[in-house]
C-alpha atoms as a PDB file:
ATOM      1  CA  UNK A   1     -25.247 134.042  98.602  1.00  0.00           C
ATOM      2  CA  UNK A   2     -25.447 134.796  95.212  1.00  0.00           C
ATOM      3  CA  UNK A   3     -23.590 137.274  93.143  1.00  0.00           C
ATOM      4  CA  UNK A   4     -24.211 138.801  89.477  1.00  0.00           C
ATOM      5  CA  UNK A   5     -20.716 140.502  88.465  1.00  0.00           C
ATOM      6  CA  UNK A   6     -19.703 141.787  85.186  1.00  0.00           C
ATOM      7  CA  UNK A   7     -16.459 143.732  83.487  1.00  0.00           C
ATOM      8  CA  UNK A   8     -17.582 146.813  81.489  1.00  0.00           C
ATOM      9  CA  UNK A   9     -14.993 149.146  81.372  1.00  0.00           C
ATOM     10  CA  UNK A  10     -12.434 151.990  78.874  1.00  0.00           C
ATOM     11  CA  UNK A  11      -9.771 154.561  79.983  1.00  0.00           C
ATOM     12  CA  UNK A  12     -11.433 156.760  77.078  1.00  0.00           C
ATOM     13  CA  UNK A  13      -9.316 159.642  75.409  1.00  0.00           C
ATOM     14  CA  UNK A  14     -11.431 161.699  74.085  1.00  0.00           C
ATOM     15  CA  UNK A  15      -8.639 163.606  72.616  1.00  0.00           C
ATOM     16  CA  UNK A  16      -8.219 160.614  69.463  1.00  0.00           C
ATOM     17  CA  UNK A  17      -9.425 161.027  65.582  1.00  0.00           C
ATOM     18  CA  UNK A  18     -10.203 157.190  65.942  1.00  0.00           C
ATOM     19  CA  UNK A  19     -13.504 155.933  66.174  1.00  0.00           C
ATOM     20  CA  UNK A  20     -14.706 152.949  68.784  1.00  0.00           C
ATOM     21  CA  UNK A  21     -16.347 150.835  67.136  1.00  0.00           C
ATOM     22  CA  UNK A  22     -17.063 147.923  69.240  1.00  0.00           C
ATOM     23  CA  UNK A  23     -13.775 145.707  67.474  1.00  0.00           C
ATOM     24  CA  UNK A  24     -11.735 148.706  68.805  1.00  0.00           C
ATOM     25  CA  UNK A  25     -13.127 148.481  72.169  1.00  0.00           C
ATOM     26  CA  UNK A  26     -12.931 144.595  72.036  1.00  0.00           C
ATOM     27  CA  UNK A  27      -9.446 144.323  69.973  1.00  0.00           C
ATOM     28  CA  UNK A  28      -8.739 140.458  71.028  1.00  0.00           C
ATOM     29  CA  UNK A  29     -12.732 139.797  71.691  1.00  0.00           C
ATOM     30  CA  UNK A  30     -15.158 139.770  74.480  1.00  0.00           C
ATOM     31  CA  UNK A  31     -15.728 136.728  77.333  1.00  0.00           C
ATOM     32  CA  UNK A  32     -19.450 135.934  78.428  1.00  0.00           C
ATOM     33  CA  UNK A  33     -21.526 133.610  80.666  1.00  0.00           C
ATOM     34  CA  UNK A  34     -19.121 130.984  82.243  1.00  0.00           C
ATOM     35  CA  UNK A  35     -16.167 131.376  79.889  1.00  0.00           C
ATOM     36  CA  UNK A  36     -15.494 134.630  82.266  1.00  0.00           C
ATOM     37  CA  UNK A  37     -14.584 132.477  85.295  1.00  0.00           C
ATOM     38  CA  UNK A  38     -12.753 130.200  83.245  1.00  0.00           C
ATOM     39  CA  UNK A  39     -10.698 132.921  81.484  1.00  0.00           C
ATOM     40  CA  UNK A  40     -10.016 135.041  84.358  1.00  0.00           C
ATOM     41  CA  UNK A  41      -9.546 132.346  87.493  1.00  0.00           C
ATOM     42  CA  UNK A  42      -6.056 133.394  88.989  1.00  0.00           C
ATOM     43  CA  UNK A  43      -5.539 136.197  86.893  1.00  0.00           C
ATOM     44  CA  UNK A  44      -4.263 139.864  88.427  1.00  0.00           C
ATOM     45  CA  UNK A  45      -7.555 141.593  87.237  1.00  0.00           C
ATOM     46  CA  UNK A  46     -10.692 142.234  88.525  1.00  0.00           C
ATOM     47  CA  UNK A  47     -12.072 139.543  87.759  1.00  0.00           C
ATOM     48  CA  UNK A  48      -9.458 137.455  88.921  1.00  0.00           C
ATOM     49  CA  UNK A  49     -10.168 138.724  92.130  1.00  0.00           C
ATOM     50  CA  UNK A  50     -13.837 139.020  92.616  1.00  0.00           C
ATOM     51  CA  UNK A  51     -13.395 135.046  91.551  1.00  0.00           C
ATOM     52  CA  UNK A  52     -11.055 134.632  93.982  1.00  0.00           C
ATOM     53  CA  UNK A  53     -12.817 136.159  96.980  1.00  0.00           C
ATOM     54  CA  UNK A  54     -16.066 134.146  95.827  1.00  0.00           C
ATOM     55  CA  UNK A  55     -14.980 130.922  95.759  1.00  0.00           C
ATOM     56  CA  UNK A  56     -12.816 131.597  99.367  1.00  0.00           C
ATOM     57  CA  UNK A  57     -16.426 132.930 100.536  1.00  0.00           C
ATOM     58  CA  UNK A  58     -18.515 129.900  99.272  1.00  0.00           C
ATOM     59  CA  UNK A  59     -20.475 132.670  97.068  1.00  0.00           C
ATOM     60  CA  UNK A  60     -22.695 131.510  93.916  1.00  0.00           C
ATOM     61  CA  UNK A  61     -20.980 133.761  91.368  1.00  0.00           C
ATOM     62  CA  UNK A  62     -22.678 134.514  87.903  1.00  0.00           C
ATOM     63  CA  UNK A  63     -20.374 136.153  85.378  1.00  0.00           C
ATOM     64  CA  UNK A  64     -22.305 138.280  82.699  1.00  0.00           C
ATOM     65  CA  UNK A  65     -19.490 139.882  80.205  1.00  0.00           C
ATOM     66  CA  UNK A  66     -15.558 141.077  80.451  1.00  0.00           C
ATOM     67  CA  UNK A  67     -14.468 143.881  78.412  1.00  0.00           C
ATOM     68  CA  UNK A  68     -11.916 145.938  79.122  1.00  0.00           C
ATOM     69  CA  UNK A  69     -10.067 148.607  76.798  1.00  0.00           C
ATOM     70  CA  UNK A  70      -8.279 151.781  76.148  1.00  0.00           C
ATOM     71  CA  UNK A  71      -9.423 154.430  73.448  1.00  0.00           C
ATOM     72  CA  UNK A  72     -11.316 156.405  71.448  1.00  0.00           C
ATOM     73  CA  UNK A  73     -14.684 157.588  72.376  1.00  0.00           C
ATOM     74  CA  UNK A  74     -16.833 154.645  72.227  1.00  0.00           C
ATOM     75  CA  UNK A  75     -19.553 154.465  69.651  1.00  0.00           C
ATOM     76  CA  UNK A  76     -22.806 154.740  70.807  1.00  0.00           C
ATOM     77  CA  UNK A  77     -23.783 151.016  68.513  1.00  0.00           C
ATOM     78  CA  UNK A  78     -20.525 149.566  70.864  1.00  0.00           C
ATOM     79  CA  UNK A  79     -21.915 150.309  73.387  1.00  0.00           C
ATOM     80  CA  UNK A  80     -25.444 149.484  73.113  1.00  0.00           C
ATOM     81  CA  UNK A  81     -24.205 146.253  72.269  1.00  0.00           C
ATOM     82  CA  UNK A  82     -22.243 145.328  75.134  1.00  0.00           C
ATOM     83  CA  UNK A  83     -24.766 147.113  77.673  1.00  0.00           C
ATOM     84  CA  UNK A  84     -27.572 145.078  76.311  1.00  0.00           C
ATOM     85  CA  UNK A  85     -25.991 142.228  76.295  1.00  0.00           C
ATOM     86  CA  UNK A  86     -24.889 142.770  79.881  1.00  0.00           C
ATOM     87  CA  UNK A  87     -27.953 143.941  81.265  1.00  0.00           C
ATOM     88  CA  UNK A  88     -29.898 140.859  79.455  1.00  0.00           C
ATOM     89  CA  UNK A  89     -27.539 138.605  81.420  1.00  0.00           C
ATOM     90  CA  UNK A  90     -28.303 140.447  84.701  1.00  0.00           C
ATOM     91  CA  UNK A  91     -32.113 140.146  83.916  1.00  0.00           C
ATOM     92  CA  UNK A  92     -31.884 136.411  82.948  1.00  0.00           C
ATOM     93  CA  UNK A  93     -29.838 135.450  86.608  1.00  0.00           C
ATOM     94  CA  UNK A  94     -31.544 138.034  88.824  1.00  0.00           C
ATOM     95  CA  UNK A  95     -33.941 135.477  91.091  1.00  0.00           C
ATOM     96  CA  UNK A  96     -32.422 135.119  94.009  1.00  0.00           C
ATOM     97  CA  UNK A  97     -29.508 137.475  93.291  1.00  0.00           C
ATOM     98  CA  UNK A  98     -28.242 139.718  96.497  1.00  0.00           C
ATOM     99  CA  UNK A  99     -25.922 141.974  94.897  1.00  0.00           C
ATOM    100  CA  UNK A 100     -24.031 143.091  91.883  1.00  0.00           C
ATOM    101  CA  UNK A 101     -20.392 143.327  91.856  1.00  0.00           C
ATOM    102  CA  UNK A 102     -18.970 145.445  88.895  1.00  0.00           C
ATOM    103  CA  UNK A 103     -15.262 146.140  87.462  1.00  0.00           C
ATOM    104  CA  UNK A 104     -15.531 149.219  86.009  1.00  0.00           C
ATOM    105  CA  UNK A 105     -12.959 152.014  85.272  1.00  0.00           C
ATOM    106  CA  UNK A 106     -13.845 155.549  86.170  1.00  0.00           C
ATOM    107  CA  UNK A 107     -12.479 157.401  83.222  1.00  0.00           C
ATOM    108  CA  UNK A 108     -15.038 155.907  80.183  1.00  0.00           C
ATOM    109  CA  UNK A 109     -16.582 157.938  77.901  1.00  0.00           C
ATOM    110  CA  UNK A 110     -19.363 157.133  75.127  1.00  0.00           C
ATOM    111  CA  UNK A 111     -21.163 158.876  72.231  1.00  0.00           C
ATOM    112  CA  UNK A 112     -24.213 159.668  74.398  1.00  0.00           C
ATOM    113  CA  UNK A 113     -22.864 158.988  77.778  1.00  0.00           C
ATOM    114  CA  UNK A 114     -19.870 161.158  78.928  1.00  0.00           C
ATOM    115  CA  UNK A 115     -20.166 159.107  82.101  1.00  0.00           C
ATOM    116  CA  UNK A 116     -19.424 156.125  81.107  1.00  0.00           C
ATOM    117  CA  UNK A 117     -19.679 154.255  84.820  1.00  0.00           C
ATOM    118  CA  UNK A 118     -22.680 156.338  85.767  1.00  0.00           C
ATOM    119  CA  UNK A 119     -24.152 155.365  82.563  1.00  0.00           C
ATOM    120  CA  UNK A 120     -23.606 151.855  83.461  1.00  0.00           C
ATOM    121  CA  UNK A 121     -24.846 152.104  87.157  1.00  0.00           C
ATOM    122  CA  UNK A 122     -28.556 153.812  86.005  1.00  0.00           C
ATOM    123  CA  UNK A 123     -28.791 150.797  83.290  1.00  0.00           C
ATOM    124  CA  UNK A 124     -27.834 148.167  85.759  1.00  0.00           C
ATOM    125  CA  UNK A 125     -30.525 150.013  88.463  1.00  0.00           C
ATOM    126  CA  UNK A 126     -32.752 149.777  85.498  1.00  0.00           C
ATOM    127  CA  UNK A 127     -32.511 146.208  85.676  1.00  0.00           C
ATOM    128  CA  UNK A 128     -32.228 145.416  89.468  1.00  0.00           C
ATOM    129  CA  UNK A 129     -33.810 148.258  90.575  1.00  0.00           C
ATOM    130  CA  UNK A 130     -33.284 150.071  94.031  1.00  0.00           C
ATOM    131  CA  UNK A 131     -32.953 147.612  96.829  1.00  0.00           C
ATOM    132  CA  UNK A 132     -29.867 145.845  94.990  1.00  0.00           C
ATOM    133  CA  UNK A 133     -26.414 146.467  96.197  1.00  0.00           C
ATOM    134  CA  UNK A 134     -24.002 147.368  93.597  1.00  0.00           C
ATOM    135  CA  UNK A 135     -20.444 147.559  94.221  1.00  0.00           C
ATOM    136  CA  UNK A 136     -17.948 149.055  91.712  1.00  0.00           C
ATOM    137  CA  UNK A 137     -14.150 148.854  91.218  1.00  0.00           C
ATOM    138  CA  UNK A 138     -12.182 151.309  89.986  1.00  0.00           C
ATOM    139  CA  UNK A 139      -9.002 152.297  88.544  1.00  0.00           C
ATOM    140  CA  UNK A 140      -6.783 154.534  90.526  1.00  0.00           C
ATOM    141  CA  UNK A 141      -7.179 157.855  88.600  1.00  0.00           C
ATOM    142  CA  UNK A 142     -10.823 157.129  88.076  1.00  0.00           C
ATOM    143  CA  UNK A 143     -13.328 159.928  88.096  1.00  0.00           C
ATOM    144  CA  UNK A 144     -15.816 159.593  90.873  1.00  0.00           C
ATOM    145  CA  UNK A 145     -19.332 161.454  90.029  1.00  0.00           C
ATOM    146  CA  UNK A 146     -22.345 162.028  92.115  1.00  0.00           C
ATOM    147  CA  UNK A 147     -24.172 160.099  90.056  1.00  0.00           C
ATOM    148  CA  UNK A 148     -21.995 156.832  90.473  1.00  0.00           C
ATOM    149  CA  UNK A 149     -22.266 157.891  94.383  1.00  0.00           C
ATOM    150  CA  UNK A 150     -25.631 157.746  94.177  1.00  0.00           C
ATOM    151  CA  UNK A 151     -26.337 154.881  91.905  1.00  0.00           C
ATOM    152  CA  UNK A 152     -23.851 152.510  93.769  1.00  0.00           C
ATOM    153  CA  UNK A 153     -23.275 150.956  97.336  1.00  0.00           C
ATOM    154  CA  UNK A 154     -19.392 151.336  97.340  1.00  0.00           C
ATOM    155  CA  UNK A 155     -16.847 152.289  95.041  1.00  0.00           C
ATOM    156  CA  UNK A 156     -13.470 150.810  95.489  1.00  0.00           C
ATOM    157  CA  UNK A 157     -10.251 152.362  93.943  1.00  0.00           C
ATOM    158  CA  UNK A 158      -7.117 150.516  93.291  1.00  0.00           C
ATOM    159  CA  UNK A 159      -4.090 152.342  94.725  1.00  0.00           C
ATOM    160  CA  UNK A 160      -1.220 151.094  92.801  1.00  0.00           C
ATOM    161  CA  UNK A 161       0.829 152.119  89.541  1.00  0.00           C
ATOM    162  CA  UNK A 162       1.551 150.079  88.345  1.00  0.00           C
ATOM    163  CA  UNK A 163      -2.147 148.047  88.489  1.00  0.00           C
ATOM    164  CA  UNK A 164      -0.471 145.746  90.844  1.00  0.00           C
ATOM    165  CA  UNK A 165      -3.539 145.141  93.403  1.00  0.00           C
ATOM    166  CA  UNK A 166      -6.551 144.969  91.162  1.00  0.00           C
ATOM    167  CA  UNK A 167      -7.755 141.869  92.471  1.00  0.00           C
ATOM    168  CA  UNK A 168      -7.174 142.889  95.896  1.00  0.00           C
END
């Protein structure tokens, strides 16, 4: 079995005069490709765990990007960015792919995309397109929309403050 999973996600507050510029969103960088694994093995994070559970499993897993954040509304260059540059990596690995497994967040907002997970989900679709299962986690007070419904297999919430079972 083989796996495509990626970290794309921002607790946005909309309420702040500062602007997120993709160093804001990214404040002590990005990971990509393999470095992903290597970064995030054993860690408490999403990623940490979707590693975890892969390796257990005997699954192929192909990291794309992490980035995770709090702030601002992110710009709408920021995000194009890190989207692109996700959904390349998705497009590059996707023969003989059987699902994509996503750490999202569930409160992001962009310039452009007030959704920021749902906005995620339809450019991932774009990419995979309908047959693909795509499975999101979230964070506990994470805003579910139809949209992610629809665009997504299963969304799993953490239930612990503080963050305490994200890799679970």
């Amino acid at each position: 079995m083989k796996i495509i999973f990626g970290i794309l996600g921002n607790e946005t507050n909309t309420f702040s005069s500062d602007i997120g510029t993709f160093e804001r969103w990214a404040p002590n960088g990005w990971t990509t490709g393999p470095e992903v694994i290597s970064r995030y093995r054993g860690s408490p994070e999403y990623a940490g765990g979707m590693i975890q559970a892969a390796e257990e499993e005997g699954v192929e897993l192909v990291p794309t990007v992490a980035l995770h954040s709090a702030g601002p509304l992110i710009t709408k260059e920021a995000l194009d960015f890190a989207m692109g540059t996700m959904c390349d990596m998705i497009a590059a690995n996707l023969e003989g792919t059987d699902g994509v497994c996503l750490g999202l967040h569930g409160a992001g907002a962009a310039e452009g995309a007030d959704d920021l997970e749902a906005y995620t989900l339809q450019k991932v679709r774009e990419v995979v397109g309908n047959d693909m299962p795509i499975t999101v986690s979230l964070d506990l007070h994470g805003n579910i929309s139809e949209d992610m419904v629809r665009l997504s297999n299963g969304l799993f919430g953490i239930k612990q403050y503080p963050h305490i079972d994200m890799a679970e």
